[in-house]
PDB file of N, CA and C in Angstrom:
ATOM      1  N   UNK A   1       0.820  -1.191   0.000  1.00  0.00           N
ATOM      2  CA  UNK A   1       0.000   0.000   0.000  1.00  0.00           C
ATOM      3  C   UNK A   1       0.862   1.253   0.000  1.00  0.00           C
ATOM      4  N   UNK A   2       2.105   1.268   0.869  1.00  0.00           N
ATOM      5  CA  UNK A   2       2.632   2.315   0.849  1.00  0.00           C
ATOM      6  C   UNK A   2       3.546   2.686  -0.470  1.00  0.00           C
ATOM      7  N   UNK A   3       3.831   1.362  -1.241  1.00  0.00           N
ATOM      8  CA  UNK A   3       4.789   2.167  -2.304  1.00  0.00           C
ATOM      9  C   UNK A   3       3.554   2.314  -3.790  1.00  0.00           C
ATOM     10  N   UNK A   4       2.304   1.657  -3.309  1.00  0.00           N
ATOM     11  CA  UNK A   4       1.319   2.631  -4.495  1.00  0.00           C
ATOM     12  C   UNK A   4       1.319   4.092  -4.244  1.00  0.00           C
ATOM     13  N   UNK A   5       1.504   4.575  -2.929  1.00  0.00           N
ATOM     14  CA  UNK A   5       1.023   5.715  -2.885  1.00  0.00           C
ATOM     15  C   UNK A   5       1.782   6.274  -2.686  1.00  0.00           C
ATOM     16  N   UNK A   6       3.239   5.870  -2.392  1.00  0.00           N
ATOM     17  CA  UNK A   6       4.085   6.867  -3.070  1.00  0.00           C
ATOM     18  C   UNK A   6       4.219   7.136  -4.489  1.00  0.00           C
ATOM     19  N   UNK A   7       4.226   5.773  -5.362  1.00  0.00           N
ATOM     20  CA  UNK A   7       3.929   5.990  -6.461  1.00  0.00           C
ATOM     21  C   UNK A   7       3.212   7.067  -7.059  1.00  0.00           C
ATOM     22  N   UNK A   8       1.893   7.121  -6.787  1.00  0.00           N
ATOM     23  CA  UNK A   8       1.228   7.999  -7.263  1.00  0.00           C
ATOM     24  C   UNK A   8       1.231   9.335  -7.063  1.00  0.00           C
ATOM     25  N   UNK A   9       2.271   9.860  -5.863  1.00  0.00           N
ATOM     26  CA  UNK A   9       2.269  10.773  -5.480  1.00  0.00           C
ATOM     27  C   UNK A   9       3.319  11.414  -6.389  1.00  0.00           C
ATOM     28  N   UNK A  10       4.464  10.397  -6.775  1.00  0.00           N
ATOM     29  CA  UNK A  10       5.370  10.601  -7.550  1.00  0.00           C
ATOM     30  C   UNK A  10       5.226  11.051  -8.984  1.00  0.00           C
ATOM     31  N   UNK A  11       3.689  10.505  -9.476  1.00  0.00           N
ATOM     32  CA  UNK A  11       3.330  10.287 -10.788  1.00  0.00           C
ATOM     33  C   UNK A  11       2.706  12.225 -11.018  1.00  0.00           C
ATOM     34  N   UNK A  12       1.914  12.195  -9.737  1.00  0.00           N
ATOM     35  CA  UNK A  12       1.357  13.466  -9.670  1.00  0.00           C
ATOM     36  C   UNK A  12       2.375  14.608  -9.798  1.00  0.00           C
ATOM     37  N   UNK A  13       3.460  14.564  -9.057  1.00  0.00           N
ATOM     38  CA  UNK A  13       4.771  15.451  -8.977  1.00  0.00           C
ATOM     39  C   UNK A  13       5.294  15.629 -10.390  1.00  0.00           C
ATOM     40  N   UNK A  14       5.424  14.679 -11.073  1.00  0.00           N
ATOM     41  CA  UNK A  14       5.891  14.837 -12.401  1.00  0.00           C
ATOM     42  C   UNK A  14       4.584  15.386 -13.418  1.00  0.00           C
ATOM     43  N   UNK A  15       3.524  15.233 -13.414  1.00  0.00           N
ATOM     44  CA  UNK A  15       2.155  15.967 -14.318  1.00  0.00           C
ATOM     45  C   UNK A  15       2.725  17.416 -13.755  1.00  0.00           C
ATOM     46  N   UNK A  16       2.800  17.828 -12.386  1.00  0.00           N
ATOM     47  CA  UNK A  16       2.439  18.721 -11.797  1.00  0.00           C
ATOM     48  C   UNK A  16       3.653  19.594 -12.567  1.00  0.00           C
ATOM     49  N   UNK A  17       4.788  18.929 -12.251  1.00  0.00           N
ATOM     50  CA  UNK A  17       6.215  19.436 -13.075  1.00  0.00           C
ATOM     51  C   UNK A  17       6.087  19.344 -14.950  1.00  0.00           C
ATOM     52  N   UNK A  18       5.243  18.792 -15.752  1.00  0.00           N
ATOM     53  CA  UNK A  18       5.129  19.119 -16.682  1.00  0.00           C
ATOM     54  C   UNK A  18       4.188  20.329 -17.364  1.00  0.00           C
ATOM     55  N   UNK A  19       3.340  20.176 -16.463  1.00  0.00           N
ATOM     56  CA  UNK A  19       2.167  21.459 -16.348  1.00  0.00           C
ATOM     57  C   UNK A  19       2.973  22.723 -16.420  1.00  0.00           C
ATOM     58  N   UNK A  20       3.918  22.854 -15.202  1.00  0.00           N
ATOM     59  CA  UNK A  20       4.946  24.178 -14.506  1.00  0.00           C
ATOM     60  C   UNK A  20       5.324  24.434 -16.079  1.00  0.00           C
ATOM     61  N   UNK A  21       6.291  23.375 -17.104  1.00  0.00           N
ATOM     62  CA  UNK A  21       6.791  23.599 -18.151  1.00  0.00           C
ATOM     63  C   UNK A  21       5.961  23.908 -19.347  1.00  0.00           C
ATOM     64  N   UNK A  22       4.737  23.466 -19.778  1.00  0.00           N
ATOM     65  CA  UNK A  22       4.395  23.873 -20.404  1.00  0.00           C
ATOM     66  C   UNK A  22       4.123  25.363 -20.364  1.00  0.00           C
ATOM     67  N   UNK A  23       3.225  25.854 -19.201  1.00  0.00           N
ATOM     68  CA  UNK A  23       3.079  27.174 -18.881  1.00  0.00           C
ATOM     69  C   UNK A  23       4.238  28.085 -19.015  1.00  0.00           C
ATOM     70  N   UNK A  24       5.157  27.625 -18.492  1.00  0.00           N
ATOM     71  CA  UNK A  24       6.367  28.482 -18.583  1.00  0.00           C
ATOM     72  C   UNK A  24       7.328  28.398 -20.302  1.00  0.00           C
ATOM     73  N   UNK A  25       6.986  27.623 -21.255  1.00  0.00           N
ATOM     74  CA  UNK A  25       6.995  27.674 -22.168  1.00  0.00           C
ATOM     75  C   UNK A  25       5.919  28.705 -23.257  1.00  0.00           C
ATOM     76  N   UNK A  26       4.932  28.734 -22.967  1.00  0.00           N
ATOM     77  CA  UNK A  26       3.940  29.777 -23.172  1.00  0.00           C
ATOM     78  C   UNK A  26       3.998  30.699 -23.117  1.00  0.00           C
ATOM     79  N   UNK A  27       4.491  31.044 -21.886  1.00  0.00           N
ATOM     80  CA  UNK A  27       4.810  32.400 -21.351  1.00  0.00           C
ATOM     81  C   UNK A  27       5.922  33.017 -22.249  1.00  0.00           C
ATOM     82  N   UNK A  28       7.189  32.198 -22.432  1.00  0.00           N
ATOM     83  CA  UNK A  28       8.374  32.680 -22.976  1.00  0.00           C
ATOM     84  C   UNK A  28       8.019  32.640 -24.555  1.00  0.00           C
ATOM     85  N   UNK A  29       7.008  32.004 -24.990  1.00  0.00           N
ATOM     86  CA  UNK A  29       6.661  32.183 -26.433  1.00  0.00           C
ATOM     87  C   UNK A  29       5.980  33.872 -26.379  1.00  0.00           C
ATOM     88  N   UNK A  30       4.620  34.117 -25.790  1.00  0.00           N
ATOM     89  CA  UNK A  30       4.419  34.792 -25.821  1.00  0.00           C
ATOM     90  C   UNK A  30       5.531  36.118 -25.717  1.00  0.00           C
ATOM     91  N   UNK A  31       6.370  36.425 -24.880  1.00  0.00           N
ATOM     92  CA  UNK A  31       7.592  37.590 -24.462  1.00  0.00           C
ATOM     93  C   UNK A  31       7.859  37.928 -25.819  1.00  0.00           C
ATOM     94  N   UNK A  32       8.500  36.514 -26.506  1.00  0.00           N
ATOM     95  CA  UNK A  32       9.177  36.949 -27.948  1.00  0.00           C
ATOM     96  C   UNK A  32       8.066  37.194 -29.049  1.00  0.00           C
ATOM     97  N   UNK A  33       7.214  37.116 -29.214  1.00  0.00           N
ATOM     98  CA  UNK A  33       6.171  37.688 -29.743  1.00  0.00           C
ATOM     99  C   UNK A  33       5.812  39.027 -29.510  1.00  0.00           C
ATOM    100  N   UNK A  34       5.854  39.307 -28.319  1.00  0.00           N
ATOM    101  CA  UNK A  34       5.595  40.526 -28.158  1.00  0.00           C
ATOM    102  C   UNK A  34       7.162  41.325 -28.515  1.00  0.00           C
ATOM    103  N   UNK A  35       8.374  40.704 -28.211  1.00  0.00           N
ATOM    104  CA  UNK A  35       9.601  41.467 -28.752  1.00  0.00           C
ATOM    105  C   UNK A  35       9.350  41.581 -30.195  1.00  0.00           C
ATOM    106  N   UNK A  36       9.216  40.703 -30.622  1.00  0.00           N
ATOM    107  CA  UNK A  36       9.060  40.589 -32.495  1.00  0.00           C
ATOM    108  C   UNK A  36       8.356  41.849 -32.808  1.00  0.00           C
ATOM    109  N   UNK A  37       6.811  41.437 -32.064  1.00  0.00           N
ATOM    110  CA  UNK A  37       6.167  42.582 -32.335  1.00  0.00           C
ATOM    111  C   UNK A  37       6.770  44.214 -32.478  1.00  0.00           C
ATOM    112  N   UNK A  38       7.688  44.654 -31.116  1.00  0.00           N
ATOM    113  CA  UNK A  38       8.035  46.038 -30.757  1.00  0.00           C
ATOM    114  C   UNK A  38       9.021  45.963 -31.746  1.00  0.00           C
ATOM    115  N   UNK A  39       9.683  45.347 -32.240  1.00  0.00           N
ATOM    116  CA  UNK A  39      10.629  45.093 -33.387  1.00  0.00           C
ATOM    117  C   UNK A  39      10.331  46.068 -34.241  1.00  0.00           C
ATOM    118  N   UNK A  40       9.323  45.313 -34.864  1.00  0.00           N
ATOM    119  CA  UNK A  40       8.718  45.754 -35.859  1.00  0.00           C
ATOM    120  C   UNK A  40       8.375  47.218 -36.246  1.00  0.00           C
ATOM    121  N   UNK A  41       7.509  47.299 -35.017  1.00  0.00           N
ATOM    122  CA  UNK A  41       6.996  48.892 -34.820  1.00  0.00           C
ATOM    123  C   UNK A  41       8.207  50.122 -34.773  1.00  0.00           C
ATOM    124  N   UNK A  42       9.616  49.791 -33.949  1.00  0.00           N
ATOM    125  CA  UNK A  42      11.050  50.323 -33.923  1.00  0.00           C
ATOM    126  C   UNK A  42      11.511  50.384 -35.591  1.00  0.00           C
ATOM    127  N   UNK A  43      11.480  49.497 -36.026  1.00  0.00           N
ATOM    128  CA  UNK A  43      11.669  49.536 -37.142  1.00  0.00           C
ATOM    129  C   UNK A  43      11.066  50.329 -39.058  1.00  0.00           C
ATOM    130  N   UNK A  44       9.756  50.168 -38.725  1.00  0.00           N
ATOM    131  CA  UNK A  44       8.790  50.541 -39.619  1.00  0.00           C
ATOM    132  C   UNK A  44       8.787  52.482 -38.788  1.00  0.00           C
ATOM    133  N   UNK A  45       8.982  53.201 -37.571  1.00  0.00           N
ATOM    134  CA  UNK A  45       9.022  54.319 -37.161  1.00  0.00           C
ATOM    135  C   UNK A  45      10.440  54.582 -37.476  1.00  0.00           C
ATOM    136  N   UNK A  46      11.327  53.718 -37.615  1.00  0.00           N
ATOM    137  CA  UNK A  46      12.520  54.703 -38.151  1.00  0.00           C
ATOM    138  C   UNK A  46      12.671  54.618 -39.659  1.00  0.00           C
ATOM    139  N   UNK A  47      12.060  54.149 -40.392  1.00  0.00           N
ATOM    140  CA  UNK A  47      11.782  54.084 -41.817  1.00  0.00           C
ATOM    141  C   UNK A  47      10.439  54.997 -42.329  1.00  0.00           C
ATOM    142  N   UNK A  48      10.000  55.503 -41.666  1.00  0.00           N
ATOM    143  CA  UNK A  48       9.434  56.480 -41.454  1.00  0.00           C
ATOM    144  C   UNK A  48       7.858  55.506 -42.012  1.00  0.00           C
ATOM    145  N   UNK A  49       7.536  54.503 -41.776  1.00  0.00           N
ATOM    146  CA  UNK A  49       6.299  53.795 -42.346  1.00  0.00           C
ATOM    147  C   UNK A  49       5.651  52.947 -41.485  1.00  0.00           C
ATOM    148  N   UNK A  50       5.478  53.839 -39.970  1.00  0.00           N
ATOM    149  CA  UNK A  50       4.959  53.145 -39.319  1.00  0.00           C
ATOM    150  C   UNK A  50       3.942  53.910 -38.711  1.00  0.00           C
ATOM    151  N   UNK A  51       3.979  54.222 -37.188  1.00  0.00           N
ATOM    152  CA  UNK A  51       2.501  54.761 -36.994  1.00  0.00           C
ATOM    153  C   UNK A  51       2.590  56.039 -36.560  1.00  0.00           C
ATOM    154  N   UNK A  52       4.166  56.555 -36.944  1.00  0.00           N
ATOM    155  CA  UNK A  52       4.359  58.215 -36.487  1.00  0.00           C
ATOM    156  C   UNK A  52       5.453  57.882 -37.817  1.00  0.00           C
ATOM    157  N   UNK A  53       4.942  59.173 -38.797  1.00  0.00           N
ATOM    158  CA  UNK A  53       5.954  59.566 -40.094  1.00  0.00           C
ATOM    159  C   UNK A  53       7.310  59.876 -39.585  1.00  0.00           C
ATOM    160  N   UNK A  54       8.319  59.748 -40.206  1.00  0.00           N
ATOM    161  CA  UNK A  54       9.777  60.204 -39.538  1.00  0.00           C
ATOM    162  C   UNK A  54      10.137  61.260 -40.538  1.00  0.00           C
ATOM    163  N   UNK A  55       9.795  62.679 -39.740  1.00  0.00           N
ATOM    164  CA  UNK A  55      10.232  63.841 -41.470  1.00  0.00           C
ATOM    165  C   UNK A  55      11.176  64.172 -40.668  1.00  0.00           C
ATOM    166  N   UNK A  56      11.817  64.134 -39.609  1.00  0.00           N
ATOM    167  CA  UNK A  56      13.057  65.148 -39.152  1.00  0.00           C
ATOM    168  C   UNK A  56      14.209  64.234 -39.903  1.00  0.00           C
ATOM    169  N   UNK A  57      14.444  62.995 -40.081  1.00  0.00           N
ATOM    170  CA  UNK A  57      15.448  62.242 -40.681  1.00  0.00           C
ATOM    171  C   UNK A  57      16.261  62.312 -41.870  1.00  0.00           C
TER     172      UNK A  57
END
């Protein structure tokens, strides 16, 4: 009885630890998405074709 339920406790620890990773994989997808994103916007404003014209350049 006792090494089922360590077992299972063990089994739970590891879901619980894959859960942690997925989320935290998500998360770090999302960040660079949003970097990509500001990228973009940095980029297209100093080319003057983004969402503020660049005439002083």
């Amino acid at each position: 009885m006792d090494v089922s339920s360590s077992t299972n406790t063990s089994a739970i620890g590891v879901e619980v630890q894959k859960k942690a990773q997925d989320v935290q994989a998500q998360q770090v997808l999302k960040v660079l998405e949003s970097v990509d994103t500001q990228s973009k916007q940095v980029t297209a404003q100093k080319t003057g074709i983004g969402n503020s014209i660049n005439i002083t350049g």
